[in-house]
Protein backbone atom coordinates (compact mmCIF):
# COMPACT_ATOMS: atom_id res chain seq x y z
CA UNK A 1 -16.57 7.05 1.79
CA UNK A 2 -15.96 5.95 -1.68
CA UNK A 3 -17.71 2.30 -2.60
CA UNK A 4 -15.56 -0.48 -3.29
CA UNK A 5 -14.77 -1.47 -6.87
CA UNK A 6 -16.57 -4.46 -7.82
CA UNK A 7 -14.06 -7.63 -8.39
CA UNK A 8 -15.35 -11.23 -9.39
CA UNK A 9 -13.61 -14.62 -8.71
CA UNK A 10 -10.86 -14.19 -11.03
CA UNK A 11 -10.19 -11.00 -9.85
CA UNK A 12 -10.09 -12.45 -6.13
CA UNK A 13 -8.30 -15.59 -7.41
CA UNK A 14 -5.43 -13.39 -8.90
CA UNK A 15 -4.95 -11.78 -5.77
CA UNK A 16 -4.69 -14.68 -3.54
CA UNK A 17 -2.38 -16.29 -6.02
CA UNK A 18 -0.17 -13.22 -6.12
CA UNK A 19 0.19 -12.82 -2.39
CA UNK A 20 3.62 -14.47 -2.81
CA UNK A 21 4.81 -17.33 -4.38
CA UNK A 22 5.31 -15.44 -7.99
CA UNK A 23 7.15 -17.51 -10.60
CA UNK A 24 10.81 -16.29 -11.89
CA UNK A 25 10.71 -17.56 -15.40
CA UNK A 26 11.13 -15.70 -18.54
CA UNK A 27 7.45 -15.17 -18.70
CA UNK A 28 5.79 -14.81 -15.31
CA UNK A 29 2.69 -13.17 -16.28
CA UNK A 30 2.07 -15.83 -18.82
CA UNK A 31 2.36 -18.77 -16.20
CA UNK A 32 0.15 -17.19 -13.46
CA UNK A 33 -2.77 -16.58 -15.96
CA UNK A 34 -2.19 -20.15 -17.05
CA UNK A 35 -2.93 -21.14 -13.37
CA UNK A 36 -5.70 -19.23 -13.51
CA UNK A 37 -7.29 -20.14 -16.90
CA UNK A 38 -7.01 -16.38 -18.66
CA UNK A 39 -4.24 -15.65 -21.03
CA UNK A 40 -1.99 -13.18 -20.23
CA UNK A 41 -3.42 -10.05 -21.97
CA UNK A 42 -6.40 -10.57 -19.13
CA UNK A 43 -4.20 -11.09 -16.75
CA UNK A 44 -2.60 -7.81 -16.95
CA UNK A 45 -5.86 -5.81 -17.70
CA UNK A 46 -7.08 -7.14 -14.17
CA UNK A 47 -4.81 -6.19 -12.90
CA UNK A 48 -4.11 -2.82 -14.02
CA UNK A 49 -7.71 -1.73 -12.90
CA UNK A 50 -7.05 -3.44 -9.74
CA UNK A 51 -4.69 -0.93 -9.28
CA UNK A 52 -6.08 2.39 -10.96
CA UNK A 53 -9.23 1.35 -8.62
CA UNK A 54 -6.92 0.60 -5.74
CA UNK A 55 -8.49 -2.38 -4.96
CA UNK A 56 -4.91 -3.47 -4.93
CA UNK A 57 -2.46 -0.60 -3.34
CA UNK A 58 0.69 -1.99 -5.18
CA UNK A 59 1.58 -4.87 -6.95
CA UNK A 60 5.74 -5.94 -6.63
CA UNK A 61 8.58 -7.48 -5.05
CA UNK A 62 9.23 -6.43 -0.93
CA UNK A 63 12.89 -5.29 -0.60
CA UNK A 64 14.50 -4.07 2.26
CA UNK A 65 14.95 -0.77 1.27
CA UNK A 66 17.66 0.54 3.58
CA UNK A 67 19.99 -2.02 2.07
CA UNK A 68 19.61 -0.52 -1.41
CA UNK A 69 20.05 3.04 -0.20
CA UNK A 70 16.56 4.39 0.58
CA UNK A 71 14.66 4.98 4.11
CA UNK A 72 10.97 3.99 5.37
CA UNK A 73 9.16 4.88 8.70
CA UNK A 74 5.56 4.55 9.85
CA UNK A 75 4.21 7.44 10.16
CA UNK A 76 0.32 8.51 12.02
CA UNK A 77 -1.31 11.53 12.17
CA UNK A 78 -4.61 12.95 14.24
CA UNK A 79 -7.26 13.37 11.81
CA UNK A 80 -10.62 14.97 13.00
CA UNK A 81 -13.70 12.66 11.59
CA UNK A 82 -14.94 15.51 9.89
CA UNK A 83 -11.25 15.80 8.08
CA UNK A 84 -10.57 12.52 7.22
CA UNK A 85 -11.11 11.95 3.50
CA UNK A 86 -9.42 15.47 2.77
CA UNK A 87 -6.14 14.38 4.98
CA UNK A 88 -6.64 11.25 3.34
CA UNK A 89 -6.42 12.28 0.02
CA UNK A 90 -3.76 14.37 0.25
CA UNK A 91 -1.79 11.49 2.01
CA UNK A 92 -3.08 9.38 -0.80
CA UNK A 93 -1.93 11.07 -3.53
CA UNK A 94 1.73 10.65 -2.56
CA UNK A 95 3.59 8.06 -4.69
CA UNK A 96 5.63 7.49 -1.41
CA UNK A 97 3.08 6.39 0.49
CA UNK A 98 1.79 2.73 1.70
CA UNK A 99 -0.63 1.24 3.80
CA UNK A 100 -2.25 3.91 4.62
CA UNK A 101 -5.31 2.85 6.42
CA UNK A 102 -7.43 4.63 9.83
CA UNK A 103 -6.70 2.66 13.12
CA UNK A 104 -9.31 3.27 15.94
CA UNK A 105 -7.07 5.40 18.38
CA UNK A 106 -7.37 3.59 22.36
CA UNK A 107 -7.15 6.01 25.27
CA UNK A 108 -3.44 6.71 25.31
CA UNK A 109 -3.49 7.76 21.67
CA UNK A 110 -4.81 10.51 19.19
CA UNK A 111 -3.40 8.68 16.18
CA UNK A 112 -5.81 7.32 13.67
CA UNK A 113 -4.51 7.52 10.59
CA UNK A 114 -1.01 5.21 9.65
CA UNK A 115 0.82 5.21 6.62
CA UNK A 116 3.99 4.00 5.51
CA UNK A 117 6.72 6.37 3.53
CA UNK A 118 9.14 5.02 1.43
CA UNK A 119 11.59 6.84 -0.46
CA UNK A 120 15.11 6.69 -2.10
CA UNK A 121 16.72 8.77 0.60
CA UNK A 122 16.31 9.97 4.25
CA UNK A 123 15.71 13.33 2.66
CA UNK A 124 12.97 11.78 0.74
CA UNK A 125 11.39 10.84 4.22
CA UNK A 126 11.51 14.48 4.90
CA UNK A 127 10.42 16.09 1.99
CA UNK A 128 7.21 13.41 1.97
CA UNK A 129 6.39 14.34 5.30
CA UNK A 130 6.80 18.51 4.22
CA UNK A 131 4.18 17.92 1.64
CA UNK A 132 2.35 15.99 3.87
CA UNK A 133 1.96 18.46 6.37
CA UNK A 134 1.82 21.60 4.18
CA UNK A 135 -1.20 19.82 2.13
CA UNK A 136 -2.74 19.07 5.19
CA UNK A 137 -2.32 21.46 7.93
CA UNK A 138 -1.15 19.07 10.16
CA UNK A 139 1.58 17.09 11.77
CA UNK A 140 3.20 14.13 10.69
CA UNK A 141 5.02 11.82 13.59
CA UNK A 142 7.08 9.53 11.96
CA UNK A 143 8.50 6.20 13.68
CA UNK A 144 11.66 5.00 12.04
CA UNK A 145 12.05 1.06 12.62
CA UNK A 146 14.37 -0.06 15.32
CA UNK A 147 14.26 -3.87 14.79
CA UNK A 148 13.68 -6.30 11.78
CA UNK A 149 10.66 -8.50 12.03
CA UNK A 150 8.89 -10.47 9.27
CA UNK A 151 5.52 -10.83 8.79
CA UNK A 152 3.98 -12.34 6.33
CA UNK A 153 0.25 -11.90 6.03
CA UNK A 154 -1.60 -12.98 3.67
CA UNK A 155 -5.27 -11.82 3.34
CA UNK A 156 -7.56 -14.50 1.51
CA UNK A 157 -10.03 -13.00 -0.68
CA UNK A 158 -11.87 -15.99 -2.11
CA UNK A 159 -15.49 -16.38 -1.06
């Protein structure tokens, strides 16, 4: 397991304050590193490596994809513990994938690793979970939403 990237309190400040709440205004980036007393040249350095370290998965707007065209499911997989990073990075290194994260299967379930894929198309679904599979050796069960719910977690990550 790889160890987590180090991140001080501006780092964890910035990612609290992003978790929603993101100003519309000709210069966004500008205003949230005034609120955080950095100017914005900082502000986007932190959180560039936030990202190349993943620390941070993805930084943008949510959209409901489906109305713009494209297709998501949650997906899960079986991974052996002695497999896992390898499955994981070849999950990982998909640009449609989200959330991926391992889930401690209960008794009715094998599945311990759960992603998201996002793509433009359905076919994009597909194809992702081809590579997926081919990469990996092993099945991909995808579950295609059949309701609309919103959640909206935020994780605080001030200490």
């Amino acid at each position: 397991m790889r160890e987590p990237a180090p991140i001080d309190a501006v780092d964890r400040a910035l990612i609290d304050r992003l978790q929603g709440g993101f100003p519309i205004c000709e210069r966004p980036y500008a205003e949230v590193a005034g609120w955080l007393g950095i100017d914005e040249a900082e502000l986007l350095e932190r959180l560039g490596r936030l990202l190349a370290t993943r620390v941070l998965t993805r930084f943008g707007p949510m959209f409901q994809v489906e109305r713009m065209g494209g297709a998501f499911v949650l997906a899960a997989m079986a991974v052996a513990d002695a497999d896992w990073q390898r499955v994981r990075a070849v999950v990982d290194a998909l640009p449609e994938v989200a959330h991926n994260y391992r889930r401690e299967s209960d008794r009715n379930s094998a599945f311990n690793m759960w992603f998201v894929l996002a793509t433009e198309s359905e076919a994009g679904i597909a194809a992702a979970i081809r590579r997926i599979e081919e990469g990996s050796g092993l099945p991909v069960f995808a579950f295609p939403k059949l309701r609309e719910y919103f959640v909206e977690m935020k994780l605080a990550v001030r200490t």
